[in-house]
C-alpha atoms as a PDB file:
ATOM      1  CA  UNK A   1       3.383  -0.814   2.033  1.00  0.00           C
ATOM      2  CA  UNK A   2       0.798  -0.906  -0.971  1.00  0.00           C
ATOM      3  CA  UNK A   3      -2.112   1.229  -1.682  1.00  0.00           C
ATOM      4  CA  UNK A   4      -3.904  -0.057   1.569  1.00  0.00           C
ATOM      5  CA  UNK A   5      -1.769   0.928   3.791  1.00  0.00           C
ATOM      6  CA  UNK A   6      -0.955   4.023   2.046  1.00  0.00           C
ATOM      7  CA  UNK A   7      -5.353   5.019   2.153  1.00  0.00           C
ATOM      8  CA  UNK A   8      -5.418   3.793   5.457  1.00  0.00           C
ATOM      9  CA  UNK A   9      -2.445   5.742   7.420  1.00  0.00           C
ATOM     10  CA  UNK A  10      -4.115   9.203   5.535  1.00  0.00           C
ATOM     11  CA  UNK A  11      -7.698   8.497   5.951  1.00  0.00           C
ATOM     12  CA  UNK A  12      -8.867  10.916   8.390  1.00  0.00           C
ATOM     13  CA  UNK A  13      -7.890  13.507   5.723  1.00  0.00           C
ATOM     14  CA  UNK A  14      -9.463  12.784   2.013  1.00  0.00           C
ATOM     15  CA  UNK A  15      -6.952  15.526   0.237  1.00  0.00           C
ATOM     16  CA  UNK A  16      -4.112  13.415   2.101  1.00  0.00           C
ATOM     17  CA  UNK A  17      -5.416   9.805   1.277  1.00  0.00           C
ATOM     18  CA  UNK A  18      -5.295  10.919  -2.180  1.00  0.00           C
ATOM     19  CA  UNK A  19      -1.974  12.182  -2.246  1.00  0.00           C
ATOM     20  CA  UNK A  20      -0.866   9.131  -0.682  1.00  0.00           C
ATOM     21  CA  UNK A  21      -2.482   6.892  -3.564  1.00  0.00           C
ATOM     22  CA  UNK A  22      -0.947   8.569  -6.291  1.00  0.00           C
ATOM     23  CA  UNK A  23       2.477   9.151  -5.137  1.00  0.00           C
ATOM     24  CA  UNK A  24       3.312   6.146  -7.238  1.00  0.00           C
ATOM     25  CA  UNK A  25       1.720   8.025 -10.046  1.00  0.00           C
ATOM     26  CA  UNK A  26       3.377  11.458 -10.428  1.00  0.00           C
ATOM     27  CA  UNK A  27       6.740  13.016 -10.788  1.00  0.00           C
ATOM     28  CA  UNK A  28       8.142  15.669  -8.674  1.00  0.00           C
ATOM     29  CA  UNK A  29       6.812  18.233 -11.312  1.00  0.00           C
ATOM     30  CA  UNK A  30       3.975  17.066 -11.512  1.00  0.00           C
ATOM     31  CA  UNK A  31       3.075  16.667  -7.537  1.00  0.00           C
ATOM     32  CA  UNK A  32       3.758  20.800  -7.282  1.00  0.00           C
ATOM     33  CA  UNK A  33       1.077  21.483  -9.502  1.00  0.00           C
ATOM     34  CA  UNK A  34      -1.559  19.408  -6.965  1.00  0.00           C
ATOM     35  CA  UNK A  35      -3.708  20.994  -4.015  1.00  0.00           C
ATOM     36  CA  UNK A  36      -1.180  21.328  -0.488  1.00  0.00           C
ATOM     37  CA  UNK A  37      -2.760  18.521   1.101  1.00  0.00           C
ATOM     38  CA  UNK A  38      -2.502  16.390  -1.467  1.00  0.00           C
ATOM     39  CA  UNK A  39       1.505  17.170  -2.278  1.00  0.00           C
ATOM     40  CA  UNK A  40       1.233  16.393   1.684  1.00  0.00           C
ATOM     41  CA  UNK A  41       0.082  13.038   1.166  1.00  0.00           C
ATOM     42  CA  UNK A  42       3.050  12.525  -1.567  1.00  0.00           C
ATOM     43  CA  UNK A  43       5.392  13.649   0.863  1.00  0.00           C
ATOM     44  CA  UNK A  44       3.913  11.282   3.216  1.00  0.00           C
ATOM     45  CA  UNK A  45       3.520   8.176   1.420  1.00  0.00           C
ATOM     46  CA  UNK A  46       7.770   8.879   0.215  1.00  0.00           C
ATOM     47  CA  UNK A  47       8.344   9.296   3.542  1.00  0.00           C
ATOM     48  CA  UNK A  48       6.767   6.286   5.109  1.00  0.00           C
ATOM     49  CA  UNK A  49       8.201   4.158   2.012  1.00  0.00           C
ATOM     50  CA  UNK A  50      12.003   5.389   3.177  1.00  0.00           C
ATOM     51  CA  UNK A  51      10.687   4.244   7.177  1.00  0.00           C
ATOM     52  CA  UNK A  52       9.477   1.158   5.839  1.00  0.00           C
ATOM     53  CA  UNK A  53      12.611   0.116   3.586  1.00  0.00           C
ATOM     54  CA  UNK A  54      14.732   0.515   7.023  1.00  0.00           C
ATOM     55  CA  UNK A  55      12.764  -0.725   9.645  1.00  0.00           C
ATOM     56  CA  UNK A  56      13.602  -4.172  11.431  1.00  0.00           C
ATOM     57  CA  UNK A  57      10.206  -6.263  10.575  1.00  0.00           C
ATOM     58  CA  UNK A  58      10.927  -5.351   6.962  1.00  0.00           C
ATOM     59  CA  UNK A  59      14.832  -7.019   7.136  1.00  0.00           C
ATOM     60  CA  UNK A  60      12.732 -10.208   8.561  1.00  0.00           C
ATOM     61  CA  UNK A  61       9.657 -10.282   6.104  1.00  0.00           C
ATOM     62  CA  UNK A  62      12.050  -9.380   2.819  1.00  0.00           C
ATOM     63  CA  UNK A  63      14.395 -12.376   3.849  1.00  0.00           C
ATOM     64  CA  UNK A  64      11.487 -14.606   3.463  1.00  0.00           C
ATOM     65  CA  UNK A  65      11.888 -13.435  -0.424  1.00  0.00           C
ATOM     66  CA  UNK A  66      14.860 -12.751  -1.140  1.00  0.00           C
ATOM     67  CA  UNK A  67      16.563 -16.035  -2.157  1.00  0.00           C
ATOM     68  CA  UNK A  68      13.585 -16.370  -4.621  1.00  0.00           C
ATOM     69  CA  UNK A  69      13.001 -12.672  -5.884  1.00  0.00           C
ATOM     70  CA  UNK A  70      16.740 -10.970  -5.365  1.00  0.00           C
ATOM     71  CA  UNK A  71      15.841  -7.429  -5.707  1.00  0.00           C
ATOM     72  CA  UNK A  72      12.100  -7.914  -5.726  1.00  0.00           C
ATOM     73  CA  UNK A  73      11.731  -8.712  -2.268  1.00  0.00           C
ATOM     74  CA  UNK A  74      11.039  -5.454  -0.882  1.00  0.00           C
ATOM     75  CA  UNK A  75       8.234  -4.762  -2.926  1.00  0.00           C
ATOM     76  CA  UNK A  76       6.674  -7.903  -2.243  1.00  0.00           C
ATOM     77  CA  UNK A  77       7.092  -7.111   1.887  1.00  0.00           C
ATOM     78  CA  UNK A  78       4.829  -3.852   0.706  1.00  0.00           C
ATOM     79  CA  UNK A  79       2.327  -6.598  -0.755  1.00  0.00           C
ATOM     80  CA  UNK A  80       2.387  -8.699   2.119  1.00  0.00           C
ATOM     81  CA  UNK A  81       1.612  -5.816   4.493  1.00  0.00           C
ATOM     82  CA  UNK A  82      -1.518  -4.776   2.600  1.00  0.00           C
ATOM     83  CA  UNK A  83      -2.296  -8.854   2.717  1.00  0.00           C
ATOM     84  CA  UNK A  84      -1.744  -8.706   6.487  1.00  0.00           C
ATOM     85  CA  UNK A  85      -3.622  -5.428   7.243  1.00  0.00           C
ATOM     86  CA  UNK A  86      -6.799  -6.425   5.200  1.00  0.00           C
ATOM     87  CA  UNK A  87      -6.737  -9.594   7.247  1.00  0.00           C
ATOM     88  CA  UNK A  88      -6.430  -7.870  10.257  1.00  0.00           C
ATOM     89  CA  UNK A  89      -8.616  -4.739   9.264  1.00  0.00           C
ATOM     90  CA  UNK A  90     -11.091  -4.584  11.928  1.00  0.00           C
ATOM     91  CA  UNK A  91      -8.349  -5.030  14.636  1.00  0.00           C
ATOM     92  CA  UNK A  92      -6.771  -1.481  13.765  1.00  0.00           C
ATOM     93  CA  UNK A  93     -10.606   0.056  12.539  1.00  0.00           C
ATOM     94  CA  UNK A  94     -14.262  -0.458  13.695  1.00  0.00           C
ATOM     95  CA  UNK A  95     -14.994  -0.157  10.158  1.00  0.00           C
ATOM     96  CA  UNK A  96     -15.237  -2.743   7.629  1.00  0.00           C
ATOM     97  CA  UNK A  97     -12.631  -3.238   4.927  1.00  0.00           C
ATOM     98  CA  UNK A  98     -15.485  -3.231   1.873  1.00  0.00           C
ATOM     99  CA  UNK A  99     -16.657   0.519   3.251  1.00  0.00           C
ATOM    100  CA  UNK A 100     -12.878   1.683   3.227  1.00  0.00           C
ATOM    101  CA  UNK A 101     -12.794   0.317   0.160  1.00  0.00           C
ATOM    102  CA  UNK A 102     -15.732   2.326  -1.072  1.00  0.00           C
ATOM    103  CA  UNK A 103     -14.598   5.839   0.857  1.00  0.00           C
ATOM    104  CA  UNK A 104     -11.654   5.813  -0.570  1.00  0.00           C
ATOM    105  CA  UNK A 105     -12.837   5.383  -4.531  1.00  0.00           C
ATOM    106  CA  UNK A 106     -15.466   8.098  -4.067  1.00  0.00           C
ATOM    107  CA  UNK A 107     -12.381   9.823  -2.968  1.00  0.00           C
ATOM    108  CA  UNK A 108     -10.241   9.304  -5.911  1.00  0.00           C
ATOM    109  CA  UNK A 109     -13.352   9.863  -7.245  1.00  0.00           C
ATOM    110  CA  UNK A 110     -13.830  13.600  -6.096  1.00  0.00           C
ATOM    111  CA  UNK A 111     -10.736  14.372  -7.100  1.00  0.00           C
ATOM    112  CA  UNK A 112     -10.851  13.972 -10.664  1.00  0.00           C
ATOM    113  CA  UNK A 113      -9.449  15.195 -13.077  1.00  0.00           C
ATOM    114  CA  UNK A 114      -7.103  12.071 -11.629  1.00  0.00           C
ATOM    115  CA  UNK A 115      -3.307  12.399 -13.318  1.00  0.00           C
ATOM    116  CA  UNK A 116      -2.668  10.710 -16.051  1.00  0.00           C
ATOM    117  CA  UNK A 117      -1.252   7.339 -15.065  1.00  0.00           C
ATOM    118  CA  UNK A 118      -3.850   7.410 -12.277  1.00  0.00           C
ATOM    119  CA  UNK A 119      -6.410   8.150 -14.579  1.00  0.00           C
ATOM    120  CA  UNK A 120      -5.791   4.840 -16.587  1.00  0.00           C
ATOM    121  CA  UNK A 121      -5.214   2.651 -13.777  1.00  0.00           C
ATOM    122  CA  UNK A 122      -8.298   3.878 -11.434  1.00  0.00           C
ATOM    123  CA  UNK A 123     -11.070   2.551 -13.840  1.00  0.00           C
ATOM    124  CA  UNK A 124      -9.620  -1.068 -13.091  1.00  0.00           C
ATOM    125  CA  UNK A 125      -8.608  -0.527  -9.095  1.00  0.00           C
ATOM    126  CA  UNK A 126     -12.290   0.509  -8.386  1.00  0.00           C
ATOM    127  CA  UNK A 127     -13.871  -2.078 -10.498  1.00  0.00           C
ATOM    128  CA  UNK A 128     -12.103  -4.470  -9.309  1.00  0.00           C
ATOM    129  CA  UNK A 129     -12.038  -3.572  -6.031  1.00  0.00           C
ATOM    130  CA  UNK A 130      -8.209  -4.096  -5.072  1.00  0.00           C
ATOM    131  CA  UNK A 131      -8.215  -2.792  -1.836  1.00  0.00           C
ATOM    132  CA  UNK A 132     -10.693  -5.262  -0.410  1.00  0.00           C
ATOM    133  CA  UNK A 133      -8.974  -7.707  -2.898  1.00  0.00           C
ATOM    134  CA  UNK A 134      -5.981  -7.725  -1.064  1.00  0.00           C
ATOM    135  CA  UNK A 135      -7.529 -10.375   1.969  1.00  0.00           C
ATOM    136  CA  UNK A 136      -7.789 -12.913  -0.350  1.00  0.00           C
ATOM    137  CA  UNK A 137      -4.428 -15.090  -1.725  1.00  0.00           C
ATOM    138  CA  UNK A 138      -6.173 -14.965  -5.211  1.00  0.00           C
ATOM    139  CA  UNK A 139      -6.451 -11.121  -4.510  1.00  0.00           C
ATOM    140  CA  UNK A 140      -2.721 -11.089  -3.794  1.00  0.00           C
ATOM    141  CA  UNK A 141      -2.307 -13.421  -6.885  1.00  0.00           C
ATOM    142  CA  UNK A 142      -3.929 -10.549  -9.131  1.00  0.00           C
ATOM    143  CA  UNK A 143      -1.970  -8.010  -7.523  1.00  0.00           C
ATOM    144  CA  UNK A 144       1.579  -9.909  -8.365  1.00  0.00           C
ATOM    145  CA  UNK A 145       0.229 -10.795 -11.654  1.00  0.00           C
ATOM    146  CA  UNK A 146      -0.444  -6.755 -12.502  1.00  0.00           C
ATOM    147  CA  UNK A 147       3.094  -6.178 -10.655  1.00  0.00           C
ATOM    148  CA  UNK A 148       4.935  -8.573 -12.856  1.00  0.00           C
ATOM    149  CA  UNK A 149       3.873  -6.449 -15.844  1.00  0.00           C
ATOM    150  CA  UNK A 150       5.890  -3.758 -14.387  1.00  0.00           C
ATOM    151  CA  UNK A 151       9.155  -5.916 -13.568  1.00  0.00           C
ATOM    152  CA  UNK A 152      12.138  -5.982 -16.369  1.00  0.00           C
ATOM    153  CA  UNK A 153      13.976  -9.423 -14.575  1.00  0.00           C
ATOM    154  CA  UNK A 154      11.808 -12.472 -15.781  1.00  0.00           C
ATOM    155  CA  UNK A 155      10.941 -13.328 -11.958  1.00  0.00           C
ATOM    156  CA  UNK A 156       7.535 -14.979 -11.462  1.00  0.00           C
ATOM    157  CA  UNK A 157       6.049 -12.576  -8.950  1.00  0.00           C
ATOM    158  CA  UNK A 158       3.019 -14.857  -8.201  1.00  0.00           C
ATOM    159  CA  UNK A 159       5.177 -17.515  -6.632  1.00  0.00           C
ATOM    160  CA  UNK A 160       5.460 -14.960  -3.548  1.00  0.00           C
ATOM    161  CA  UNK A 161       1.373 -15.499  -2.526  1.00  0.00           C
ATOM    162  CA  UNK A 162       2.195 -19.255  -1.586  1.00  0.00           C
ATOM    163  CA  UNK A 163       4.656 -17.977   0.712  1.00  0.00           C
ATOM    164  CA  UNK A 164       2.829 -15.141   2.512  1.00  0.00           C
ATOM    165  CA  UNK A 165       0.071 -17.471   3.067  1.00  0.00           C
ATOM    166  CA  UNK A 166       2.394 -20.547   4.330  1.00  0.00           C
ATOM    167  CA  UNK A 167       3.983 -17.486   6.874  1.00  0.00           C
ATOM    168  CA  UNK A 168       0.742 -15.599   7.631  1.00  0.00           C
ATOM    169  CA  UNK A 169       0.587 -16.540  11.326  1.00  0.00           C
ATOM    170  CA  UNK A 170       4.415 -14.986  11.549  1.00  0.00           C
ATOM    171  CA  UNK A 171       3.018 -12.370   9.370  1.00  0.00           C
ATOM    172  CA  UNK A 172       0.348 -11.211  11.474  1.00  0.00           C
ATOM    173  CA  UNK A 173       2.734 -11.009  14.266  1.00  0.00           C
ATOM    174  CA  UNK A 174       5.041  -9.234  12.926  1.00  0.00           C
ATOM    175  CA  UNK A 175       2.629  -6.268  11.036  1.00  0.00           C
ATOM    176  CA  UNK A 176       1.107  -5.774  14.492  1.00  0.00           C
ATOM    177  CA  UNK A 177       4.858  -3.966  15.933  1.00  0.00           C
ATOM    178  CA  UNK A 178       5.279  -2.551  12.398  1.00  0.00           C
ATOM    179  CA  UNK A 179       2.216  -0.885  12.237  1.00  0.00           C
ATOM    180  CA  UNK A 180       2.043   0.479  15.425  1.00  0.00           C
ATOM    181  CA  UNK A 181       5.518   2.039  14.675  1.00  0.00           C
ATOM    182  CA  UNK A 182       4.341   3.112  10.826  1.00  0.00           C
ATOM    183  CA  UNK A 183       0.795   4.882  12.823  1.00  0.00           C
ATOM    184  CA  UNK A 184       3.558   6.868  15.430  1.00  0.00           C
ATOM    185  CA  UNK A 185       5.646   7.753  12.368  1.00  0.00           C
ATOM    186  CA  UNK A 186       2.709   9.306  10.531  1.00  0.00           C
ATOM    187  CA  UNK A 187       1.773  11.134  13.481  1.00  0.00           C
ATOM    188  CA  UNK A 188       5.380  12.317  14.227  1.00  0.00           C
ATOM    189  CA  UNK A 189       5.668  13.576  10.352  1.00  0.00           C
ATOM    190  CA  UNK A 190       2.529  15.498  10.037  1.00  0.00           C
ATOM    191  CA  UNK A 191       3.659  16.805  13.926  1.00  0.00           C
ATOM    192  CA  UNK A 192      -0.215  15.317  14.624  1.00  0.00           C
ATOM    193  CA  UNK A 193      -0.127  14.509  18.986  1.00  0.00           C
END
């Protein structure tokens, strides 16, 4: 899962939502020196990434990538879940995707000073808005585009969005068990009944 998912799972708790967005962002070392809730949210967001990498929707939607993106094809199944939960947003919230959106960047937001990496990055996330971003293929585009940055292989990335949109309806099927199983696994791992 992507940033998305990550807010959404942790949103009834802002300290934990944080956590959860910049788990990508800190080291080890650097997570001790954060508020408890917010290592929580670290913990979390590692610990849903390891459920994720193993669970049996993931084998099916990383196969779609694989022959094209080798090793990349897990972290474009994390992209493609944030594409199918902001298309399916107000099936799993009554609230809209834009005022997520919003809620969690006054969150980041109230949590300044932001780490460092975080820091530089959150400027751009929040202007240009990529959680709500993330329903649209030219959304998904952007986010491949900033991922590919990131990637040492020369792989284009961006040729993944044509093929979460051509599998979307399989998509949506699919996200619906996963989720449900990522929601229970949250629950079970902050012991939450």
């Amino acid at each position: 899962m992507n940033y998305l998912a990550h807010a959404f799972l942790a949103s009834f708790d802002d300290e934990l939502m944080v956590g959860g967005l910049l788990a990508d962002f800190v080291t080890g070392l650097q997570a001790r020196s954060l508020k408890p809730n917010v290592q929580l949210g670290v913990k979390l967001h590692h610990h849903l990434d390891r459920f994720t990498d193993c669970h049996s929707v993931t084998k099916i939607v990383t196969s779609w990538f694989r022959p094209q993106f080798a090793r990349y094809a897990v972290v474009l199944s994390d992209v493609a879940y944030d594409y199918a939960l902001a298309n399916q947003f107000s099936a799993w919230t009554s609230t809209p995707l834009s005022d997520f959106a919003r809620q969690v960047y006054a969150s980041l937001e109230a949590s300044q000073p932001l780490p460092e990496r975080m820091a530089r990055v959150f400027p751009y996330m929040k202007n240009q808005d990529w959680l709500s971003s993330y329903a649209d293929i030219r959304g998904i585009e952007s986010a491949l585009n900033r991922m590919q940055r990131r990637v040492s292989k020369p792989v284009r990335l961006v040729n993944a969005a044509p093929i979460m949109l051509q599998r979307s309806a399989e998509l949506t099927d699919l996200f619906e068990t996963f989720f449900t199983d990522v929601q229970a696994e949250t629950r079970r791992f902050l012991q939450i009944d």
